[in-house]
N, C-alpha and C. Protein backbone atom coordinates (compact mmCIF):
# COMPACT_ATOMS: atom_id res chain seq x y z
N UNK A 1 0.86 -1.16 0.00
CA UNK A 1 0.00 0.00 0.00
C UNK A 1 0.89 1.20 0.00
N UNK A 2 0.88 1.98 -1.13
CA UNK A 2 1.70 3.14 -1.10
C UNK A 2 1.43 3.98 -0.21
N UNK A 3 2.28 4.97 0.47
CA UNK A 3 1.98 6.03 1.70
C UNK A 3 1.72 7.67 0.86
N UNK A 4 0.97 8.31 1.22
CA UNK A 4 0.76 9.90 0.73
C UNK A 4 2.07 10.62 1.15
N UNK A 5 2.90 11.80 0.52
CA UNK A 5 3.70 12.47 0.70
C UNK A 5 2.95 13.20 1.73
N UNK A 6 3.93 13.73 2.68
CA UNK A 6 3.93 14.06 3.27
C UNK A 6 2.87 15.79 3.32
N UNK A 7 2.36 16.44 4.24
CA UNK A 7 2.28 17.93 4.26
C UNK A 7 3.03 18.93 4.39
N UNK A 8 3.01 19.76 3.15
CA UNK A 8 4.04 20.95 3.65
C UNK A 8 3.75 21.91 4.85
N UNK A 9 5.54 22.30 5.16
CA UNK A 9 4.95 22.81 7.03
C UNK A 9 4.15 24.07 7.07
N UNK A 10 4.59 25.05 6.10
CA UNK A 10 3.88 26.08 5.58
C UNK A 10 3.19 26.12 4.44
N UNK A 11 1.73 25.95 4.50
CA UNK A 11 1.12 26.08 3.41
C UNK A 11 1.05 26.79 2.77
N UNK A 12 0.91 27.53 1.50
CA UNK A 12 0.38 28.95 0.68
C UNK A 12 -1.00 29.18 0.94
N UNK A 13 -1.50 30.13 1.43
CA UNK A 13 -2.71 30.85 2.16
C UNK A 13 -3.29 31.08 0.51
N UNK A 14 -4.80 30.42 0.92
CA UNK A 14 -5.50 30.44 -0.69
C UNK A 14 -6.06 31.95 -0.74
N UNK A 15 -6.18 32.31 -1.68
CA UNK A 15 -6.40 33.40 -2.36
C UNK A 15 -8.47 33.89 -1.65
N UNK A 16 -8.43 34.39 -0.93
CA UNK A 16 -9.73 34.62 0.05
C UNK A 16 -10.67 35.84 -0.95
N UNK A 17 -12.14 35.72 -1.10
CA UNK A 17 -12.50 35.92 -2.17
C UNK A 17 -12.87 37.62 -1.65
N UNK A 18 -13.01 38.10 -0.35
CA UNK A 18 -13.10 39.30 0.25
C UNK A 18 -12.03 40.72 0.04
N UNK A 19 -10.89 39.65 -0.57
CA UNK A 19 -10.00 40.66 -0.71
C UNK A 19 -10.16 41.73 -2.02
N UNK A 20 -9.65 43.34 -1.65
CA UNK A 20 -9.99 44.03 -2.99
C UNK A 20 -9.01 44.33 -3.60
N UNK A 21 -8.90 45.03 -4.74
CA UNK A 21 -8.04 44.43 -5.50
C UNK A 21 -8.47 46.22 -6.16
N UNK A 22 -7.37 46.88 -6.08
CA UNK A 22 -6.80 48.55 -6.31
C UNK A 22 -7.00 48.91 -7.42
N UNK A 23 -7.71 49.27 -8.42
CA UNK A 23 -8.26 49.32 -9.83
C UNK A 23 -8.51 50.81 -10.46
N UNK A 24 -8.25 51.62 -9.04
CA UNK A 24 -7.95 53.22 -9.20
C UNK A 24 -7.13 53.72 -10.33
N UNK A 25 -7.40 54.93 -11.13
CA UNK A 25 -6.63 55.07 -12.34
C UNK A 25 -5.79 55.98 -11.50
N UNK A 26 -4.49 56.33 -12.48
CA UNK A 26 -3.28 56.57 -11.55
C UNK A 26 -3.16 58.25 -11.45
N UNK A 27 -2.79 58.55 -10.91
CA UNK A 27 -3.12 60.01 -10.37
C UNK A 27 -2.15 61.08 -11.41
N UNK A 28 -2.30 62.39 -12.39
CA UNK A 28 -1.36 62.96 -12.72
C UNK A 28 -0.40 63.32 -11.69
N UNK A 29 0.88 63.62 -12.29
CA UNK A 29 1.87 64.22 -11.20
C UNK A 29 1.62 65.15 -10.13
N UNK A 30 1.87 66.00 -9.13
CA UNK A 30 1.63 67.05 -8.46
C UNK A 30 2.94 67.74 -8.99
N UNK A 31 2.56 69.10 -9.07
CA UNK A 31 3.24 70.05 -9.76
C UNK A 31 3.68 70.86 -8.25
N UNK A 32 4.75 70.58 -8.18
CA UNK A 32 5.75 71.41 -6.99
C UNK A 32 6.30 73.24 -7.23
N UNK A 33 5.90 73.82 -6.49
CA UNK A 33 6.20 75.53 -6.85
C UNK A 33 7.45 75.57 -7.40
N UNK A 34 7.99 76.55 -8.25
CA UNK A 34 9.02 76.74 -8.43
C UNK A 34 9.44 78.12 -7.38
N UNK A 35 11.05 77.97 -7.50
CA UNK A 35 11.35 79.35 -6.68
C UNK A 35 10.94 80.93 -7.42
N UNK A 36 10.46 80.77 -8.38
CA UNK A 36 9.78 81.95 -9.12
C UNK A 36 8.25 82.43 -8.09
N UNK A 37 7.40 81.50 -8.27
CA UNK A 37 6.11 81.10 -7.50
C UNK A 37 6.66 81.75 -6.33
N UNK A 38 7.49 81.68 -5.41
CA UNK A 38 8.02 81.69 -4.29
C UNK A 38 7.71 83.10 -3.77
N UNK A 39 8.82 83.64 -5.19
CA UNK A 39 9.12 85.34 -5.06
C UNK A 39 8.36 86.03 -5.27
N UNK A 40 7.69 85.64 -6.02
CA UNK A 40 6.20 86.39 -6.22
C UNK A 40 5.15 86.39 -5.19
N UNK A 41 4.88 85.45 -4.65
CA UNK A 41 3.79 85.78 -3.46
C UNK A 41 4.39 86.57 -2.59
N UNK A 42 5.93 85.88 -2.27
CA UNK A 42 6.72 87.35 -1.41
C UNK A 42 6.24 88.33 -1.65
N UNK A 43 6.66 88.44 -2.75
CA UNK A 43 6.52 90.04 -3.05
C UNK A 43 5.25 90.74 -3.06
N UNK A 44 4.07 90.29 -3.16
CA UNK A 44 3.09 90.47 -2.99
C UNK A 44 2.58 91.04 -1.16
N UNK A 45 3.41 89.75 -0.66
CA UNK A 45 2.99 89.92 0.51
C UNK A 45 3.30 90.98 1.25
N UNK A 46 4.34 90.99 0.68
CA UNK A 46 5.20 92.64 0.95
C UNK A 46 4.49 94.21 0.76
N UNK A 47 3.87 93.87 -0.46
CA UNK A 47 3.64 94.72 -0.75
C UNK A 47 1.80 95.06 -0.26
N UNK A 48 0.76 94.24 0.07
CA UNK A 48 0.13 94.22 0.98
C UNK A 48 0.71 94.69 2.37
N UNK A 49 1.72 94.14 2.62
CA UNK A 49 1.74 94.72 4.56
C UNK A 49 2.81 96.39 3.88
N UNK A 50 3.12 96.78 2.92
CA UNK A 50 3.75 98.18 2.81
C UNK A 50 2.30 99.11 2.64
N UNK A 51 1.49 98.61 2.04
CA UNK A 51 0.10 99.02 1.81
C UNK A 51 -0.24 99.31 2.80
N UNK A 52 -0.60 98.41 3.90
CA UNK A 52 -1.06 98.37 5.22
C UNK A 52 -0.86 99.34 6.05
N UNK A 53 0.84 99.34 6.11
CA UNK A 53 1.55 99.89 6.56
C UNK A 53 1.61 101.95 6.55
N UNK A 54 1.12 101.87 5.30
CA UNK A 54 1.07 103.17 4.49
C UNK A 54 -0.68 104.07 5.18
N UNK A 55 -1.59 103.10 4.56
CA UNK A 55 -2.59 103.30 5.54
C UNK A 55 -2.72 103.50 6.77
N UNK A 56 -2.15 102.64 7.65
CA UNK A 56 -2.34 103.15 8.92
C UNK A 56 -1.39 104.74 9.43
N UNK A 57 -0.50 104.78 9.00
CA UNK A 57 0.44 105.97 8.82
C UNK A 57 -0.71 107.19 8.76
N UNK A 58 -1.28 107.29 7.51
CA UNK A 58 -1.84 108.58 7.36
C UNK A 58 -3.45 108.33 7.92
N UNK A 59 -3.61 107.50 8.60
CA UNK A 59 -5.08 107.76 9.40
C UNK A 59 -4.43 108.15 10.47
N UNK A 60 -3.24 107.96 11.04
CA UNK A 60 -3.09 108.53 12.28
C UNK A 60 -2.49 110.12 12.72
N UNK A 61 -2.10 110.43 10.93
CA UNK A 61 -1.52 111.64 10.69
C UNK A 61 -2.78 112.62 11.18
N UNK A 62 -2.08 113.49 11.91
CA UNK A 62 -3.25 114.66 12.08
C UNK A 62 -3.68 115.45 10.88
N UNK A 63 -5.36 115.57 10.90
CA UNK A 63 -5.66 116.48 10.21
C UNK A 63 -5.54 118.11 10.00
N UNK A 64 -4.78 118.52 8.68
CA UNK A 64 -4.84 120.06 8.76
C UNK A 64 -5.78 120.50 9.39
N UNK A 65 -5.59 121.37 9.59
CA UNK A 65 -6.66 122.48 9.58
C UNK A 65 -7.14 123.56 8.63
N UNK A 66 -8.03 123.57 8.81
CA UNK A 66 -8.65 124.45 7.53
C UNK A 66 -8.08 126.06 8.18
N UNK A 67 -7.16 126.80 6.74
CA UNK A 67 -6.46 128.07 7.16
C UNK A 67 -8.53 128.66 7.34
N UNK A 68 -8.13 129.89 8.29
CA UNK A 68 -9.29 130.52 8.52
C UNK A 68 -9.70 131.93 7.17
N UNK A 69 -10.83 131.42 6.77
CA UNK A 69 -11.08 132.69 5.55
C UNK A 69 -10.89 134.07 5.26
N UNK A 70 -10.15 134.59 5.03
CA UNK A 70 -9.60 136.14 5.38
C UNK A 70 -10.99 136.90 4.99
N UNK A 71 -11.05 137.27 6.55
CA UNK A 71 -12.42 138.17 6.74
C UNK A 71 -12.33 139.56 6.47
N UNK A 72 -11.13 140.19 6.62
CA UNK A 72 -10.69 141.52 6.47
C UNK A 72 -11.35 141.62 5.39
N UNK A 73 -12.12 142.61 4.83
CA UNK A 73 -12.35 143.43 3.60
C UNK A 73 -11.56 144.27 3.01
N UNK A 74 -11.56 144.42 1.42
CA UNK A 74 -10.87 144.61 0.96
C UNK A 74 -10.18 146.69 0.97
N UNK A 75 -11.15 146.93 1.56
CA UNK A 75 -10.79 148.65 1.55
C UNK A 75 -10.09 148.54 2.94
N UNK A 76 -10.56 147.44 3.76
CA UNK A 76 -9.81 147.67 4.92
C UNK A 76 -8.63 147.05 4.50
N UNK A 77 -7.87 146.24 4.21
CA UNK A 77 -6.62 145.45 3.69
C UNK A 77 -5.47 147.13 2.90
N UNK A 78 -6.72 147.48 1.99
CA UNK A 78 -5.41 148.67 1.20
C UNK A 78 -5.39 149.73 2.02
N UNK A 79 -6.40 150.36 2.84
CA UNK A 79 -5.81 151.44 3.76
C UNK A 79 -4.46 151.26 4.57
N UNK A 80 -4.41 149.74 5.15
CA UNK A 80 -3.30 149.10 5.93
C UNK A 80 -2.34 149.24 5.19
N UNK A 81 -2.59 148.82 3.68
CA UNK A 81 -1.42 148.71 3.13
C UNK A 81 -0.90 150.16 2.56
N UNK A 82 -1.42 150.82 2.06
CA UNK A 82 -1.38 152.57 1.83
C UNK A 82 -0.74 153.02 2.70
N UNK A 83 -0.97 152.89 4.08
CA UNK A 83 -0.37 153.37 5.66
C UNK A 83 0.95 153.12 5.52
N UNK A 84 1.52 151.52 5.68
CA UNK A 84 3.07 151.03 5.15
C UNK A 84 3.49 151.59 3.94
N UNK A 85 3.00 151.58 3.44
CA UNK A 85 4.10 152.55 1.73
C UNK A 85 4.22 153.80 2.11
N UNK A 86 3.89 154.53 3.52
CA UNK A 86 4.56 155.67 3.61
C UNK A 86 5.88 155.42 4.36
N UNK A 87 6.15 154.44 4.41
CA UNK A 87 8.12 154.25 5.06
C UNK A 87 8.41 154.00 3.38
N UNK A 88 8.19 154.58 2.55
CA UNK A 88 8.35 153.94 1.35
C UNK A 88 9.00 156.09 0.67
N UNK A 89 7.99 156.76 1.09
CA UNK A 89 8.16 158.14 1.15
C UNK A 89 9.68 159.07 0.75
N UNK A 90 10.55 158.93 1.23
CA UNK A 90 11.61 159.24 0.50
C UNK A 90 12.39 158.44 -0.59
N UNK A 91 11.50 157.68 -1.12
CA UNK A 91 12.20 156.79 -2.87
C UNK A 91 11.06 156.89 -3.20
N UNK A 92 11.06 158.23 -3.98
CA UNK A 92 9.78 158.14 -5.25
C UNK A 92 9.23 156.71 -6.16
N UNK A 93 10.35 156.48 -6.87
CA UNK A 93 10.20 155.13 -7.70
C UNK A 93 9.13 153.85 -7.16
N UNK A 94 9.69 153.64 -5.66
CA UNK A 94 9.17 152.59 -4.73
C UNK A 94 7.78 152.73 -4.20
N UNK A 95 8.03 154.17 -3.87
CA UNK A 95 6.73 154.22 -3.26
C UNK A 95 5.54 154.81 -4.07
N UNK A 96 6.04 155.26 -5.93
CA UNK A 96 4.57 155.26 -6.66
C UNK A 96 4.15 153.78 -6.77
N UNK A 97 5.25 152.61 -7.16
CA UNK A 97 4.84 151.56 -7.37
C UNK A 97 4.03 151.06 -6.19
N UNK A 98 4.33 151.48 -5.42
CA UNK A 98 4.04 150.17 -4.27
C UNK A 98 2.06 150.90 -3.94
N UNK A 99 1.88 152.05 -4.18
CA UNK A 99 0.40 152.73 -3.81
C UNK A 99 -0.07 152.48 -5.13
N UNK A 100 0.43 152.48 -6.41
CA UNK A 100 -0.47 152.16 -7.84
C UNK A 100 -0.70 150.89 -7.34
N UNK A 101 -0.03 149.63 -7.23
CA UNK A 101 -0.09 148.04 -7.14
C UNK A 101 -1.24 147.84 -6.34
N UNK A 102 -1.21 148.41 -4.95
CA UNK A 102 -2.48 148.72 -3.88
C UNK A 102 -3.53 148.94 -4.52
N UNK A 103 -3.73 149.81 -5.20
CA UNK A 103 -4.72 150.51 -5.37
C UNK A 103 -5.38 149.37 -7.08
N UNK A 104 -4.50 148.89 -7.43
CA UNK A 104 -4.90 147.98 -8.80
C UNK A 104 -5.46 146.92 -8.02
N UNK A 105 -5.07 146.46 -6.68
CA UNK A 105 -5.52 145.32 -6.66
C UNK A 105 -6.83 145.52 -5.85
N UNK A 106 -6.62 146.60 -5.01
CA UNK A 106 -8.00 146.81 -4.24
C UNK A 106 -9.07 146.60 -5.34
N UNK A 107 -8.99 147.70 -6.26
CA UNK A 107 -9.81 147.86 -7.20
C UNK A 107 -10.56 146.58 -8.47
N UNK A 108 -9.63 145.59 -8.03
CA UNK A 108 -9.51 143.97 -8.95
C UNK A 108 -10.74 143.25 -7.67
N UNK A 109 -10.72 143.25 -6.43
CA UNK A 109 -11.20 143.05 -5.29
C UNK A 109 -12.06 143.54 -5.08
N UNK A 110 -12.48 145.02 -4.93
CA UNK A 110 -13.70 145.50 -4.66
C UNK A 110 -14.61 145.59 -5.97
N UNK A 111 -14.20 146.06 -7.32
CA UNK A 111 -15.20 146.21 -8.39
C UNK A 111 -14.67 145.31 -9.34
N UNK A 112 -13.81 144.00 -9.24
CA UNK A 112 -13.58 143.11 -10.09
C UNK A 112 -13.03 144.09 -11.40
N UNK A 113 -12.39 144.90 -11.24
CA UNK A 113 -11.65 145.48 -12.36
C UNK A 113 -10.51 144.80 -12.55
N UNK A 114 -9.67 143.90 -13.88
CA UNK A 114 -9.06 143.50 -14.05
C UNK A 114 -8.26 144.78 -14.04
N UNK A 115 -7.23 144.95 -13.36
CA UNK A 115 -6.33 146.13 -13.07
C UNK A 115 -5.10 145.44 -13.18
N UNK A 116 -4.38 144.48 -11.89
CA UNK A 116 -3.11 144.36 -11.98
C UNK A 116 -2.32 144.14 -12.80
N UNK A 117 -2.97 143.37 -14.04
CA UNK A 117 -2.34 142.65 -15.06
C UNK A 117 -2.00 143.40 -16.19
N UNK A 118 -2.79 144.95 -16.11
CA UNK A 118 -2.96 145.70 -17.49
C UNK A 118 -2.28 146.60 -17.40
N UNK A 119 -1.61 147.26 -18.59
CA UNK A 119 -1.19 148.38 -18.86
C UNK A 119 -2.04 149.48 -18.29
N UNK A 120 -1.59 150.71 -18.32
CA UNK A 120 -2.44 151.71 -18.00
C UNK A 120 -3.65 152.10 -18.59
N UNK A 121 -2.79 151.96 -19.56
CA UNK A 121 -3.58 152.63 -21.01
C UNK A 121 -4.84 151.99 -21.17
N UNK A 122 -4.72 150.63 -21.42
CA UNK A 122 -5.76 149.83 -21.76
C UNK A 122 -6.54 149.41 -20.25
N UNK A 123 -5.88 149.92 -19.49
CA UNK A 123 -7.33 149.81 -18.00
C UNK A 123 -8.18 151.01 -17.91
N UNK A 124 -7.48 152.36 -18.33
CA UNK A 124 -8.04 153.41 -18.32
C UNK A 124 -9.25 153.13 -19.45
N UNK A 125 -9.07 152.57 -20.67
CA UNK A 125 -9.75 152.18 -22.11
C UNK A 125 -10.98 152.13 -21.29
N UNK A 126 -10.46 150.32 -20.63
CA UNK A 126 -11.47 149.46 -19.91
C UNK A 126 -12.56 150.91 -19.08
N UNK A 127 -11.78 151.16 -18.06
CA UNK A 127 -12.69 151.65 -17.24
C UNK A 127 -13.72 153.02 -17.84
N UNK A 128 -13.30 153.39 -18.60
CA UNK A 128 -14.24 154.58 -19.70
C UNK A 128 -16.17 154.07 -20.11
N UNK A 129 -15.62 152.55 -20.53
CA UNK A 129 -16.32 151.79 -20.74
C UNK A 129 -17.42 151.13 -19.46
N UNK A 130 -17.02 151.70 -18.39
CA UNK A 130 -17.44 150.74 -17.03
C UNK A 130 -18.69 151.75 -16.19
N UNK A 131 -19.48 150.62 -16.06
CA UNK A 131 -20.40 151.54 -15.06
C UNK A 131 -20.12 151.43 -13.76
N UNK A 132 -19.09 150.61 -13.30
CA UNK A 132 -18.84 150.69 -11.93
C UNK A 132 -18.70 151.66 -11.01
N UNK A 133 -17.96 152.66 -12.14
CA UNK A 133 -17.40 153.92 -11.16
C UNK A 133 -18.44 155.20 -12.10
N UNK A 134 -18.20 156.06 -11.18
CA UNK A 134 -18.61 157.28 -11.92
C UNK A 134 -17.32 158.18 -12.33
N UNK A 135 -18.38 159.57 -13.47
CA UNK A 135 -17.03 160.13 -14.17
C UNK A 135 -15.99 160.78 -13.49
N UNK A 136 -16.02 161.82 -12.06
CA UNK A 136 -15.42 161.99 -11.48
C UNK A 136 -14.42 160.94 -10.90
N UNK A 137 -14.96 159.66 -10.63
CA UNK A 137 -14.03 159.03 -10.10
C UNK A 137 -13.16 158.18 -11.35
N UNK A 138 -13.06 157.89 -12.54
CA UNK A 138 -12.75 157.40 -12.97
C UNK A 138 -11.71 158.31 -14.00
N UNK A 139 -12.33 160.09 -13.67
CA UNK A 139 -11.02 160.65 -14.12
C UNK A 139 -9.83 161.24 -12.96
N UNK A 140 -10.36 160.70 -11.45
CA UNK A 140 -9.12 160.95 -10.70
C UNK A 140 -8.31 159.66 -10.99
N UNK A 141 -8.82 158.42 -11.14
CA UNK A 141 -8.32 157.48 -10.80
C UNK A 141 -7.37 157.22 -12.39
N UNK A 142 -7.96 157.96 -13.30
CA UNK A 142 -6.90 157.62 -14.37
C UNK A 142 -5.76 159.01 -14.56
N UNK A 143 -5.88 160.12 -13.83
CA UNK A 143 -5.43 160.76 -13.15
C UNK A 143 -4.34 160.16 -12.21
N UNK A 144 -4.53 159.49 -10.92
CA UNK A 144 -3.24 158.93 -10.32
C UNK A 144 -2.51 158.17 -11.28
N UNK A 145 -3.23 157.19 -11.83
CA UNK A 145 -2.37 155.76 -12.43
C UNK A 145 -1.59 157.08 -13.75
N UNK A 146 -1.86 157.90 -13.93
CA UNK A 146 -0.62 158.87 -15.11
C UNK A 146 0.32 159.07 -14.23
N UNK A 147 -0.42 159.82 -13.24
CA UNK A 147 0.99 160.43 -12.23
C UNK A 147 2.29 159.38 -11.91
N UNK A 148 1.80 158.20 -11.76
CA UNK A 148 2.46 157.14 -11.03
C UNK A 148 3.55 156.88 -12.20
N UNK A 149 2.65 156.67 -13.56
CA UNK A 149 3.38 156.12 -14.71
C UNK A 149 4.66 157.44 -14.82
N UNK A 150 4.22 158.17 -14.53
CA UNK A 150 5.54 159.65 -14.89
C UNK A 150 6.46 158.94 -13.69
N UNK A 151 6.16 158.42 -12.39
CA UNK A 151 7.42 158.41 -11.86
C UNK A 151 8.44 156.90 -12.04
N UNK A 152 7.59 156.14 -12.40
CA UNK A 152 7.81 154.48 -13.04
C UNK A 152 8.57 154.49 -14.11
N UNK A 153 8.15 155.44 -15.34
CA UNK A 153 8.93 154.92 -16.18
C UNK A 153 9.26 156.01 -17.32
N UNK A 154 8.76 157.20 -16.63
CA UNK A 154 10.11 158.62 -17.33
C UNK A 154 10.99 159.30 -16.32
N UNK A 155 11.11 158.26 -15.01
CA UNK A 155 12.60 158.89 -14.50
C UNK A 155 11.87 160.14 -13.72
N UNK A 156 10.81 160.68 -13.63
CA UNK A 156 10.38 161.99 -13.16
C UNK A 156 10.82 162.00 -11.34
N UNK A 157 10.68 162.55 -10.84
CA UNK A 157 11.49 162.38 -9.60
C UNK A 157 10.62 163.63 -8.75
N UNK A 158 9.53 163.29 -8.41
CA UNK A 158 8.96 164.30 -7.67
C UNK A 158 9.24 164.52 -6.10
N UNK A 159 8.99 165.99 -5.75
CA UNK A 159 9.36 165.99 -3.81
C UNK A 159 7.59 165.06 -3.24
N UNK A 160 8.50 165.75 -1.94
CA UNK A 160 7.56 164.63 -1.17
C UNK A 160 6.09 165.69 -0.82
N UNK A 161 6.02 166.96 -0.90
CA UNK A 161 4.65 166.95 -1.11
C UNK A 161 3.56 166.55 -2.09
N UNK A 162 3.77 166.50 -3.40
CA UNK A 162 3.76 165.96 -4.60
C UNK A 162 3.38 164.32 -4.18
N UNK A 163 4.60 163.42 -3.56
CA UNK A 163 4.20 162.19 -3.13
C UNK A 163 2.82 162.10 -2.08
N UNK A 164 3.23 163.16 -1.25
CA UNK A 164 1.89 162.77 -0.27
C UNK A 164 0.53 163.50 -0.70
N UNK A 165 0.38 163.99 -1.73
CA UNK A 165 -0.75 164.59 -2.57
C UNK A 165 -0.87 162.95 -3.85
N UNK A 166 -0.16 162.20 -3.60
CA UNK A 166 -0.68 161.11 -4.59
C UNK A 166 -1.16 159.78 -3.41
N UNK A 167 -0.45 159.82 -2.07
CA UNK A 167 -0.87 159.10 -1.03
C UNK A 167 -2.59 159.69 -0.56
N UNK A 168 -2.86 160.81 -0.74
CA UNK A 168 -4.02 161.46 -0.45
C UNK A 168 -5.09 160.46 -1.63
N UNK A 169 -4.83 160.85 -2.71
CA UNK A 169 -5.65 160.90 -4.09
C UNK A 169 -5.68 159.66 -3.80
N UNK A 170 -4.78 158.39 -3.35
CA UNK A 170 -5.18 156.74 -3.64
C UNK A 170 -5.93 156.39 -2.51
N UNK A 171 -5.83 157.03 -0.98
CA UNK A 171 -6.96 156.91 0.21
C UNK A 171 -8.54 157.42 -0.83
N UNK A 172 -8.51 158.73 -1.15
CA UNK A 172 -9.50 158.98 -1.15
C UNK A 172 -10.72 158.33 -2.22
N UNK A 173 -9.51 157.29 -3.04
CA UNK A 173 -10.27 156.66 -4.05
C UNK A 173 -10.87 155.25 -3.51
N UNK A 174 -10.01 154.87 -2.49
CA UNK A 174 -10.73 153.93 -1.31
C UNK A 174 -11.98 154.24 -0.62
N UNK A 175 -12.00 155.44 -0.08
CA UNK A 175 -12.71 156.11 0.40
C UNK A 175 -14.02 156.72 -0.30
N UNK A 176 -13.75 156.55 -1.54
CA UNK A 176 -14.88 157.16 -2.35
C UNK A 176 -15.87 154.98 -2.44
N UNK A 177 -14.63 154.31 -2.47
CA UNK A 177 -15.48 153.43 -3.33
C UNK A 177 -15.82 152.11 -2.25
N UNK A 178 -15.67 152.32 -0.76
CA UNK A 178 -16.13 151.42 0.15
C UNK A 178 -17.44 151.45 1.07
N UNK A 179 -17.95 150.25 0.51
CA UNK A 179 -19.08 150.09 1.49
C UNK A 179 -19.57 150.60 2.58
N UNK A 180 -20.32 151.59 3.25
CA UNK A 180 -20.49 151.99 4.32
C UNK A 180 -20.88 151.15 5.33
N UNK A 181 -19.89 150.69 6.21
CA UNK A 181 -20.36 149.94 6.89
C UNK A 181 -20.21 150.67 8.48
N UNK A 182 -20.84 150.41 9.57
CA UNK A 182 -20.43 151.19 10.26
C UNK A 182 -18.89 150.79 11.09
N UNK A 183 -18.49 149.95 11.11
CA UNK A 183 -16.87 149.36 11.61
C UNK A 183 -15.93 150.26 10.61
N UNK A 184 -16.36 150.71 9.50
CA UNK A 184 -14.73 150.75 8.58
C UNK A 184 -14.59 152.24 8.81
N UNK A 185 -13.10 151.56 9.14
CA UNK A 185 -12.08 152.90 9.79
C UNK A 185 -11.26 153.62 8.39
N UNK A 186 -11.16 154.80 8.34
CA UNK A 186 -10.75 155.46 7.15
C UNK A 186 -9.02 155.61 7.60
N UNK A 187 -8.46 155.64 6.63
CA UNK A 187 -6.86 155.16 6.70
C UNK A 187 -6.23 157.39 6.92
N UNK A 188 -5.32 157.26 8.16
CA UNK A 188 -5.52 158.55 8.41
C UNK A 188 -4.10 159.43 7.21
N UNK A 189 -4.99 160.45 6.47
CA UNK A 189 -4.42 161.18 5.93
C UNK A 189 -2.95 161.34 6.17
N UNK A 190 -2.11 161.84 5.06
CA UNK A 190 -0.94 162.08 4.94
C UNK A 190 -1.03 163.55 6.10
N UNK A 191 0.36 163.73 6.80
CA UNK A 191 0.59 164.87 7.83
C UNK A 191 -0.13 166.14 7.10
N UNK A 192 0.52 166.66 6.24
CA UNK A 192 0.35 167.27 5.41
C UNK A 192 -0.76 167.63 5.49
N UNK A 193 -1.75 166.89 4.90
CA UNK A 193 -2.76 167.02 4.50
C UNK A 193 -3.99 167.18 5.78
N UNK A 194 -3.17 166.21 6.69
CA UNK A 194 -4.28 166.50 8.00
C UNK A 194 -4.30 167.80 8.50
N UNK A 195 -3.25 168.66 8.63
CA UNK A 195 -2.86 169.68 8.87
C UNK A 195 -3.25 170.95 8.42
N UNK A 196 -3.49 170.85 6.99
CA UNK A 196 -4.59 171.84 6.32
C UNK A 196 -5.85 171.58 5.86
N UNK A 197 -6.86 172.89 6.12
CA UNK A 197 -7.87 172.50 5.70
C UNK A 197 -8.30 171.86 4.95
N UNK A 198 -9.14 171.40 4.66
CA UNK A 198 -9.82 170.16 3.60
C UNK A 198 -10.75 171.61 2.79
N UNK A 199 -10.27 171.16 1.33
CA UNK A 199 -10.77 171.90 0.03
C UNK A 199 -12.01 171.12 -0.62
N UNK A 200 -12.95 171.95 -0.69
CA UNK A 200 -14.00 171.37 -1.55
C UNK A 200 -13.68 171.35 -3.56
């Protein structure tokens, strides 16, 4: 009677029908940053917190202040300034310029006469044309602006009563052409002039 071979000591474990079996399709690569990618969000990030940075800066900056509106009126401003151009009084040259300039700009200010910018000639034109002023006043006033031009720009060289008879004539053209209000103070006459009677 033949004998059966023997059993092996370790068997091979049969193939168990529960088991699963990985059938997943295979995944594309993952794409790793480059150091470009890198520098760039840096830099970004940077530039967000400099942003940030910048913002908070000027919210904490104090606010100007609003300069306050120059309330002074304008006849009151050139009397003030008329007053100072008499330290101006012994240099003819200086001190026709400096009471014509006054008196162009008052006049640009109170009746919107384009004055500063113009020749004489052609403001005098202008103002012929203007109902702003009346005829008396518009032939003293083209009256000073000659006088002034004789000492500006033909060398004329007048004394100083002469000057303070043209300091008179540019008050009184203030004086002719400001608002009556009851505050406004009249700019006080040249010595001279306070000193002698007042001529009708």
């Amino acid at each position: 009677m033949a004998m059966a071979p023997p059993a092996p000591a370790n068997p091979a474990p049969l193939p168990h029908a529960s088991v699963e079996v990985d059938i997943r399709p295979a995944q594309p690569p993952v794409e790793l940053p480059s150091d470009w990618d890198g520098a760039l969000g840096l830099a970004w990030l940077l530039a967000l917190v400099a942003l940030a940075y910048y913002a908070w800066r000027r919210w904490l900056r104090p606010r100007p202040t609003p300069a306050p509106a120059d309330s002074e009126p304008p006849h009151t401003r050139a009397r003030e300034q008329l007053r100072a151009a008499l330290a101006l009084l012994g240099r003819p040259e200086p001190f026709c310029v400096r009471i014509s300039q006054v008196l162009r700009v008052y006049l640009e200010e109170r009746l919107d006469l384009r004055a500063p910018e113009r020749a004489t000639e052609e403001f005098i034109e202008e103002l012929r044309a203007s109902a702003l002023l009346d005829l008396p006043h518009k032939q003293r006033l083209a009256e000073f602006l000659e006088r002034c031009d004789l000492v500006k720009f033909a060398r004329y060289e007048p004394g100083e009563p002469e000057l303070r008879d043209l300091y008179d004539a540019a008050v009184q053209l203030v004086d002719a052409t400001t608002p009556q209000f009851p505050t406004a103070a009249a700019a006080p006459r040249s010595p001279t002039a306070a000193a002698a009677p007042a001529s009708s």
